[in-house]
PDB file of N, CA and C in Angstrom:
ATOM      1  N   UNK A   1       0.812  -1.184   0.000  1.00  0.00           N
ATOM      2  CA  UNK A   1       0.000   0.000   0.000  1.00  0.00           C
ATOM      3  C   UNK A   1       0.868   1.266   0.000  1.00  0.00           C
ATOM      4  N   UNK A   2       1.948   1.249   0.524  1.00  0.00           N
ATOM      5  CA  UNK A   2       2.931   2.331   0.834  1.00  0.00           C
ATOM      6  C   UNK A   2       3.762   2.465  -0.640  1.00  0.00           C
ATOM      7  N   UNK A   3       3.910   1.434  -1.399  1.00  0.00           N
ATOM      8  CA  UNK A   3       4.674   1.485  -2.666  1.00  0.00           C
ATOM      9  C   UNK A   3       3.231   2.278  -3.582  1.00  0.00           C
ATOM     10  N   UNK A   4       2.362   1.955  -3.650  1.00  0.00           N
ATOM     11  CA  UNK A   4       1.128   2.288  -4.500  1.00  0.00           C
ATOM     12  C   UNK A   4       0.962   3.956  -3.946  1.00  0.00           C
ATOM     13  N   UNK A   5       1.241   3.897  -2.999  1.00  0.00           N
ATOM     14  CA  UNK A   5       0.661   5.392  -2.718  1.00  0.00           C
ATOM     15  C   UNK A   5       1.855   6.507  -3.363  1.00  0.00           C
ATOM     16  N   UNK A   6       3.345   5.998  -2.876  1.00  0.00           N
ATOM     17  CA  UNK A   6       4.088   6.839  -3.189  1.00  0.00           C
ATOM     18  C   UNK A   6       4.101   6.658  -4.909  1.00  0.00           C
ATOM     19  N   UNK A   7       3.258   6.350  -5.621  1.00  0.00           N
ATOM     20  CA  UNK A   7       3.268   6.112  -7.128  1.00  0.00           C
ATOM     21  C   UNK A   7       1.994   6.759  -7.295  1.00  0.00           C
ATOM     22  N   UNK A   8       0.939   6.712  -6.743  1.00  0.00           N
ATOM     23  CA  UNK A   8       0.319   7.273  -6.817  1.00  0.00           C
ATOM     24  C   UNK A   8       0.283   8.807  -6.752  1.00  0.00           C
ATOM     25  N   UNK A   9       1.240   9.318  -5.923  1.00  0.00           N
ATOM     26  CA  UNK A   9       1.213  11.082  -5.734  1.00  0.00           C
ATOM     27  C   UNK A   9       2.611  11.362  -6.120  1.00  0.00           C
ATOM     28  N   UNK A  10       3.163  10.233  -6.954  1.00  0.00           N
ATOM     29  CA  UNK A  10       4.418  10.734  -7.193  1.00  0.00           C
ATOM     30  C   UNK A  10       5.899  11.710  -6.686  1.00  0.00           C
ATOM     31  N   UNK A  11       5.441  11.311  -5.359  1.00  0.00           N
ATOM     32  CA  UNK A  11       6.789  11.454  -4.405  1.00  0.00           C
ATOM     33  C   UNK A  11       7.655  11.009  -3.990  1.00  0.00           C
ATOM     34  N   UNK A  12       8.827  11.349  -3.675  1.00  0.00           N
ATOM     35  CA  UNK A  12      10.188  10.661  -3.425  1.00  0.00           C
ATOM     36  C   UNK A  12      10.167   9.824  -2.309  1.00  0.00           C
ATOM     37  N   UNK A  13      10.443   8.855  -2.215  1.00  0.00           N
ATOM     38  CA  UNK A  13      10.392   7.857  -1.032  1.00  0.00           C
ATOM     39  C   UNK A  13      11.239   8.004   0.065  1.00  0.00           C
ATOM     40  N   UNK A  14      12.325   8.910  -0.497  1.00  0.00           N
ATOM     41  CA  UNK A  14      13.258   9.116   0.357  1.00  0.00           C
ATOM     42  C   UNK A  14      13.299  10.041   1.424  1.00  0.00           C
ATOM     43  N   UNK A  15      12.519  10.933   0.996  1.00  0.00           N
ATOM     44  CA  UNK A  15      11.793  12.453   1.461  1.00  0.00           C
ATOM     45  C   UNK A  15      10.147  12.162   2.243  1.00  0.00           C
ATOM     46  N   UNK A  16       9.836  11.067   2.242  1.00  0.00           N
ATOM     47  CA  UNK A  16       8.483  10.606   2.664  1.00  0.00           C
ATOM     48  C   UNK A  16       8.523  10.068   3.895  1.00  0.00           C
ATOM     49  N   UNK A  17       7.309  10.418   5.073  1.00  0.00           N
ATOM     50  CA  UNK A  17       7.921  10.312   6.187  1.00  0.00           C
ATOM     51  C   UNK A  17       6.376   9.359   6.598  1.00  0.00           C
ATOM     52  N   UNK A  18       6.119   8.045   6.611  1.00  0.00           N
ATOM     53  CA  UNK A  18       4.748   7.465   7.126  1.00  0.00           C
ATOM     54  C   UNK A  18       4.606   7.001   8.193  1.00  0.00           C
ATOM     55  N   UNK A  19       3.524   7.747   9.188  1.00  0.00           N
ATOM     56  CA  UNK A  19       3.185   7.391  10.573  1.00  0.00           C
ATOM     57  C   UNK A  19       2.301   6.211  10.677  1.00  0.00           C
ATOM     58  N   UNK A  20       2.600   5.412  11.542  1.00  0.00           N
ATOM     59  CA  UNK A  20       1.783   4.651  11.848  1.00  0.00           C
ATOM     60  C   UNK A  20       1.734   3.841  13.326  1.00  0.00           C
ATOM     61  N   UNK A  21       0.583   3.153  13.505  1.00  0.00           N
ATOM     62  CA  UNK A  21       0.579   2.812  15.197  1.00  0.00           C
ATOM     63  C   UNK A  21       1.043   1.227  15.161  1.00  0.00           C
ATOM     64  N   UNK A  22       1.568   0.527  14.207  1.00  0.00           N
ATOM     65  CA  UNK A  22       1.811  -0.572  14.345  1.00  0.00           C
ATOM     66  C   UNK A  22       3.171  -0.809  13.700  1.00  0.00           C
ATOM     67  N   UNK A  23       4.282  -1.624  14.054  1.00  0.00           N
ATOM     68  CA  UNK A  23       5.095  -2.292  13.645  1.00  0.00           C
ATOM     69  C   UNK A  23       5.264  -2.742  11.893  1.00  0.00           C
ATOM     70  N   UNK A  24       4.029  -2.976  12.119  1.00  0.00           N
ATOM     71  CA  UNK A  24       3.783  -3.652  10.710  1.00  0.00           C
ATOM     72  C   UNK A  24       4.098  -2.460   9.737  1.00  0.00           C
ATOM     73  N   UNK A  25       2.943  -1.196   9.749  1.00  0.00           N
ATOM     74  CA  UNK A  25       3.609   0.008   9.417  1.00  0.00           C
ATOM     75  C   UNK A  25       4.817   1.050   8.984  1.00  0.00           C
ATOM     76  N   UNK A  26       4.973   0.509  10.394  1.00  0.00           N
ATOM     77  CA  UNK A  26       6.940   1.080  10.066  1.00  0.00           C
ATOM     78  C   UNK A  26       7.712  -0.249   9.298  1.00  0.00           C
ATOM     79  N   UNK A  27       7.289  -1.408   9.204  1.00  0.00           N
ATOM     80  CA  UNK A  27       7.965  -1.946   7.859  1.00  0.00           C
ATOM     81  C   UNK A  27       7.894  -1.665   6.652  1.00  0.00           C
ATOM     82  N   UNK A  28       6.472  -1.529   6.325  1.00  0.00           N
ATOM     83  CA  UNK A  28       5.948  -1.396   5.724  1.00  0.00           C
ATOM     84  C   UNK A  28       6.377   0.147   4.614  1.00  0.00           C
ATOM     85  N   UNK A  29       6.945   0.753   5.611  1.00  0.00           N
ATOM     86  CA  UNK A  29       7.180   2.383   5.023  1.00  0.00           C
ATOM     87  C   UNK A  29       8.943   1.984   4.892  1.00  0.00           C
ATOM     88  N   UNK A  30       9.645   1.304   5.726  1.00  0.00           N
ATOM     89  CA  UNK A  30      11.225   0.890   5.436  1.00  0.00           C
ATOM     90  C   UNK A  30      11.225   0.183   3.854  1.00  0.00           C
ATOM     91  N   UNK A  31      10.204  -0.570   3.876  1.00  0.00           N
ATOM     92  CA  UNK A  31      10.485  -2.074   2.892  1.00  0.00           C
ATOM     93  C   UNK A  31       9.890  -0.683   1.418  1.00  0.00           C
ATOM     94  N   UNK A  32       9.012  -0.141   1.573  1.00  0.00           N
ATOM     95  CA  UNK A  32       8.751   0.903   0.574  1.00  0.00           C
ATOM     96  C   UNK A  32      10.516   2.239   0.251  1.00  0.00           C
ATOM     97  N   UNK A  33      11.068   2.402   1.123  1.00  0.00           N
ATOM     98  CA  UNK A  33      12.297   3.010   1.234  1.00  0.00           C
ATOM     99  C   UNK A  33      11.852   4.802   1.885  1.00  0.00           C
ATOM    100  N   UNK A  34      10.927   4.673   2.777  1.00  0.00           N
ATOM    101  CA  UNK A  34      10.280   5.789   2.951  1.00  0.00           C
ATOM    102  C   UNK A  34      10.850   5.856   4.727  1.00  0.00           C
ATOM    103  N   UNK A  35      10.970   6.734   5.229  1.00  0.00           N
ATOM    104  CA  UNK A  35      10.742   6.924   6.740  1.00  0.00           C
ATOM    105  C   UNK A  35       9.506   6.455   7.753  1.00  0.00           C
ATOM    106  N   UNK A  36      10.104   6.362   8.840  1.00  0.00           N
ATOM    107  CA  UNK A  36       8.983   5.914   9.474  1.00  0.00           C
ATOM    108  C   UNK A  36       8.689   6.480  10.815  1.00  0.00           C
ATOM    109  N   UNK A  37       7.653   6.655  11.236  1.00  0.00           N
ATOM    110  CA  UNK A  37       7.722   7.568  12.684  1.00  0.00           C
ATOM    111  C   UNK A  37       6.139   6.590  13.499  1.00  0.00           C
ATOM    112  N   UNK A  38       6.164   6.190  14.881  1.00  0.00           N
ATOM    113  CA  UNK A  38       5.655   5.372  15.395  1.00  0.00           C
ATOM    114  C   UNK A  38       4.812   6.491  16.315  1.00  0.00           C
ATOM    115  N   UNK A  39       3.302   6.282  16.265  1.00  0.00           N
ATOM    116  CA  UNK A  39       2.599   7.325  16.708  1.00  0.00           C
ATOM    117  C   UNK A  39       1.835   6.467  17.629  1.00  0.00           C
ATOM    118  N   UNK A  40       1.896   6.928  19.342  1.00  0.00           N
ATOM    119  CA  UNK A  40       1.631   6.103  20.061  1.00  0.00           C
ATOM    120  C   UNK A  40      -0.390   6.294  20.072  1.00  0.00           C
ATOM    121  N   UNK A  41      -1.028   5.199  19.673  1.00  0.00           N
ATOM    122  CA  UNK A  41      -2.873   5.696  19.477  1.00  0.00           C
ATOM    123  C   UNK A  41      -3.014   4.801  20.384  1.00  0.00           C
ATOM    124  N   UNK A  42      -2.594   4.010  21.194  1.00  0.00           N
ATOM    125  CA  UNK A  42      -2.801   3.040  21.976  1.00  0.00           C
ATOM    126  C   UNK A  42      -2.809   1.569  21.374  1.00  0.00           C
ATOM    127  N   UNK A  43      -2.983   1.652  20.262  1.00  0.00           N
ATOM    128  CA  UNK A  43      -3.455   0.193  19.277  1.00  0.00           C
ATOM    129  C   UNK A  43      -2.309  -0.693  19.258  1.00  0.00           C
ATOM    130  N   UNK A  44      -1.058   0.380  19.430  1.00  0.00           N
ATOM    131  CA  UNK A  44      -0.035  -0.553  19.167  1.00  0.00           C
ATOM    132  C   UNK A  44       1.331  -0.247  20.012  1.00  0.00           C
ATOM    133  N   UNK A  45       2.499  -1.169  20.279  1.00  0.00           N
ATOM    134  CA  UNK A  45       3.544  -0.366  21.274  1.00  0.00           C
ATOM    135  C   UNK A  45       4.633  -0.241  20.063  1.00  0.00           C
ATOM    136  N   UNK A  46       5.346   0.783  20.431  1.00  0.00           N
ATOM    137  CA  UNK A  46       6.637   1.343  19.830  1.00  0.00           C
ATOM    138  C   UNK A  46       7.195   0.018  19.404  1.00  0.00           C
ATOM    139  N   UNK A  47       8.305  -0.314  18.588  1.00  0.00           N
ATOM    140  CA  UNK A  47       9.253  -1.125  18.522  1.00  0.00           C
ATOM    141  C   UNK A  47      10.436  -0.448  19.404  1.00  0.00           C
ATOM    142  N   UNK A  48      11.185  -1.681  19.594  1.00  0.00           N
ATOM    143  CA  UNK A  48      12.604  -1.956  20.410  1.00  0.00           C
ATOM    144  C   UNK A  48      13.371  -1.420  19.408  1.00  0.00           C
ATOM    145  N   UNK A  49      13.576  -1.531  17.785  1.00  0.00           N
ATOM    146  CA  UNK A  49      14.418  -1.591  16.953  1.00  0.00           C
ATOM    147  C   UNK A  49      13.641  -1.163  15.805  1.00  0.00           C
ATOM    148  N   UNK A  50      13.275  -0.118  15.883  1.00  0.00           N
ATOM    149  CA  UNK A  50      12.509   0.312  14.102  1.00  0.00           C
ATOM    150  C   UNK A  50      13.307  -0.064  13.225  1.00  0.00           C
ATOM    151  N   UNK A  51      14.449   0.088  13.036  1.00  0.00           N
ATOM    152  CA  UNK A  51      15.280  -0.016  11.544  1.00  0.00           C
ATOM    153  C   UNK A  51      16.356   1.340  11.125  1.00  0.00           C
ATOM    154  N   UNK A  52      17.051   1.210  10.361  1.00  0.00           N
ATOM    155  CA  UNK A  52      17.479   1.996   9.842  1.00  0.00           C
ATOM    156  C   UNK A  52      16.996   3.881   9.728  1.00  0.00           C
ATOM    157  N   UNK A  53      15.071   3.374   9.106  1.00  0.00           N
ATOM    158  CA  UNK A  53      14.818   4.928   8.580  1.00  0.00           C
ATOM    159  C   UNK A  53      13.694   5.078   9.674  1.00  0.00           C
ATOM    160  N   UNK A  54      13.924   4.978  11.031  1.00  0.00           N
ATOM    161  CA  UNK A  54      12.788   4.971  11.767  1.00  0.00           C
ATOM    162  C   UNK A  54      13.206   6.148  12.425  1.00  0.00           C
ATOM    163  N   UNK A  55      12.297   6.978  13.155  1.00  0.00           N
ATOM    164  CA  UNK A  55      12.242   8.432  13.310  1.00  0.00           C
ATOM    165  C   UNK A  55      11.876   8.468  14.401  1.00  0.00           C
ATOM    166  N   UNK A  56      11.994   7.340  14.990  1.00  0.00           N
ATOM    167  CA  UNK A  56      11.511   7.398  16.471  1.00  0.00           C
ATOM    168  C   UNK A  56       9.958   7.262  17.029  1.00  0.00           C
ATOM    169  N   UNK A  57       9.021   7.295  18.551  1.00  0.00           N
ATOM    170  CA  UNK A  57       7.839   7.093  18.727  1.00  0.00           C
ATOM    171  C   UNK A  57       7.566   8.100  19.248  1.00  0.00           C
ATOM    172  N   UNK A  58       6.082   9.075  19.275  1.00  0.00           N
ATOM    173  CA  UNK A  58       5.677   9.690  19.385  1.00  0.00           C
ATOM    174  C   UNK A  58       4.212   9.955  20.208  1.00  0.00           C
ATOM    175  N   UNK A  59       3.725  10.459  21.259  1.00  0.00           N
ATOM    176  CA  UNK A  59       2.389  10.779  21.979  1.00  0.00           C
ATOM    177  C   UNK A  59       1.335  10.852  20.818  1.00  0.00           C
ATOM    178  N   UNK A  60       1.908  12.094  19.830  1.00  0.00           N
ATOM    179  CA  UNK A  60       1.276  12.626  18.756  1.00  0.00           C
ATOM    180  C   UNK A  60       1.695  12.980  17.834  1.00  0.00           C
ATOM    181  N   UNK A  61       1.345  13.702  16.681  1.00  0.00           N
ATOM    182  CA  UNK A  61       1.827  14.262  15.452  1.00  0.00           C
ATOM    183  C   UNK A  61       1.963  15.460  16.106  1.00  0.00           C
ATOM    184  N   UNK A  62       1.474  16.225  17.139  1.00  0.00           N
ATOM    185  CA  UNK A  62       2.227  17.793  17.295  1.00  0.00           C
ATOM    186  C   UNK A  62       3.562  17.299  17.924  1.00  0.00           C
ATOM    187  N   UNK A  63       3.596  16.254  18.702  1.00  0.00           N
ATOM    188  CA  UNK A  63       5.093  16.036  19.641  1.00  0.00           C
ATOM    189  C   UNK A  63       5.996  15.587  18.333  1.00  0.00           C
ATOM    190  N   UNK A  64       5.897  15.124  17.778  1.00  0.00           N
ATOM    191  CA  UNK A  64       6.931  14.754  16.538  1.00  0.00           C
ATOM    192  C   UNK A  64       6.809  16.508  15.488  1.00  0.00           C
ATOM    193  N   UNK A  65       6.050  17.267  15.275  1.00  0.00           N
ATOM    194  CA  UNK A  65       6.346  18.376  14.544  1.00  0.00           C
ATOM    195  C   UNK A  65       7.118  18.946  15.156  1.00  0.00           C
ATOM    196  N   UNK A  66       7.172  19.435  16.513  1.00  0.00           N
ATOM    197  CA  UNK A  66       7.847  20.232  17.762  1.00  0.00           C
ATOM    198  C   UNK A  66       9.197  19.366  17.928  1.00  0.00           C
ATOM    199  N   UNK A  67       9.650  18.348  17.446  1.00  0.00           N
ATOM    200  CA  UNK A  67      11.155  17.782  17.739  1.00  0.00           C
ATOM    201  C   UNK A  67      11.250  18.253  15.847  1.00  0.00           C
ATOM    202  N   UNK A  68      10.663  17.910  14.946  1.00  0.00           N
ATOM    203  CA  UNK A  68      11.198  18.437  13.622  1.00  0.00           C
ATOM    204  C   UNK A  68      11.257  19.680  13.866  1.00  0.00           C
ATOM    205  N   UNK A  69      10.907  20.835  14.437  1.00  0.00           N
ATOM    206  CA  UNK A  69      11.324  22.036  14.484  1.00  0.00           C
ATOM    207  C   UNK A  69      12.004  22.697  15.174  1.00  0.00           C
ATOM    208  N   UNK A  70      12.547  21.633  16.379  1.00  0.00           N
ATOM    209  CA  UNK A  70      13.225  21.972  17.155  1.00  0.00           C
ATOM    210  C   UNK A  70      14.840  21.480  16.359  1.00  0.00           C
ATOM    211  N   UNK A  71      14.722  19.924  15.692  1.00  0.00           N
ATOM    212  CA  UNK A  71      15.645  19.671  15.060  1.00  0.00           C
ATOM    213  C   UNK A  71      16.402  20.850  13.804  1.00  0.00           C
ATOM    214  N   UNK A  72      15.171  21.117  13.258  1.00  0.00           N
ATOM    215  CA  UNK A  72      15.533  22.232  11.785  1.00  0.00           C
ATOM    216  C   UNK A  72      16.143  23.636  12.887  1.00  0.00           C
ATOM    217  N   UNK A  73      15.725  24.456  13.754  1.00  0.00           N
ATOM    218  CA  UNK A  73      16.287  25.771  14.277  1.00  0.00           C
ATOM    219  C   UNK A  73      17.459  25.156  14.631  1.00  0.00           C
ATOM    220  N   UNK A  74      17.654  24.243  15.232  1.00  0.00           N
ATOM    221  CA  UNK A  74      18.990  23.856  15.997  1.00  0.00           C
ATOM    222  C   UNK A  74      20.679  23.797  14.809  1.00  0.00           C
ATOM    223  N   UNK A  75      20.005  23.418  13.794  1.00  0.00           N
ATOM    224  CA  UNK A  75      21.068  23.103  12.681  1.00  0.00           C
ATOM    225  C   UNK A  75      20.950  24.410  11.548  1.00  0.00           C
ATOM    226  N   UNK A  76      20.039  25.172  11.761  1.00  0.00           N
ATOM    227  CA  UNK A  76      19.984  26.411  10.687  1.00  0.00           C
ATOM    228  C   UNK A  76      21.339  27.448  11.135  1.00  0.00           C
ATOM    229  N   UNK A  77      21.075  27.420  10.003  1.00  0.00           N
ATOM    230  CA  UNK A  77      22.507  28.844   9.754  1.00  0.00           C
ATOM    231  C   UNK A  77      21.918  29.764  10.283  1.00  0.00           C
ATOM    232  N   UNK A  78      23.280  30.393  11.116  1.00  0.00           N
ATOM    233  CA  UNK A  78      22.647  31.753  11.903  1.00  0.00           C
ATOM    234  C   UNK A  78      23.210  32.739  10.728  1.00  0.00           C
ATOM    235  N   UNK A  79      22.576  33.886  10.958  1.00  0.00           N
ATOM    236  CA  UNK A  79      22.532  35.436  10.138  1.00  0.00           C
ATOM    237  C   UNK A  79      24.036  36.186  10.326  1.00  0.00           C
TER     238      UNK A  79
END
């Protein structure tokens, strides 16, 4: 589903970041060559070992935007 989609909207896999609450998911987005970020909904627990392109687990999608923006100011070129 993750290979079909990124063909479907014609985006880079590499640059593609898919949340999901299960394990299966974050394979699912590795085995596609996409990122993966583990969003805790209760349905499912974090992995021990996401993989390579795993982005870590998350409360929510604002707690994972707020570490991407904390990550991007931290490494930006100052003026």
């Amino acid at each position: 589903m993750v290979h079909s989609a990124v063909a479907w909207f014609g985006v880079d896999a590499e640059r593609t970041v898919v949340v999901g609450d299960h394990v299966s998911d974050l394979r699912a987005a590795q085995t596609a060559g996409c990122w993966g970020v583990h969003g805790r909904s209760g349905q499912g627990v974090a992995p021990v070992s996401g993989g390579p392109r795993y982005l870590g687990s998350f409360p929510d999608l604002s707690a994972y935007a707020d570490t991407v923006e904390q990550r991007r100011t931290a490494h930006a070129p100052r003026p």
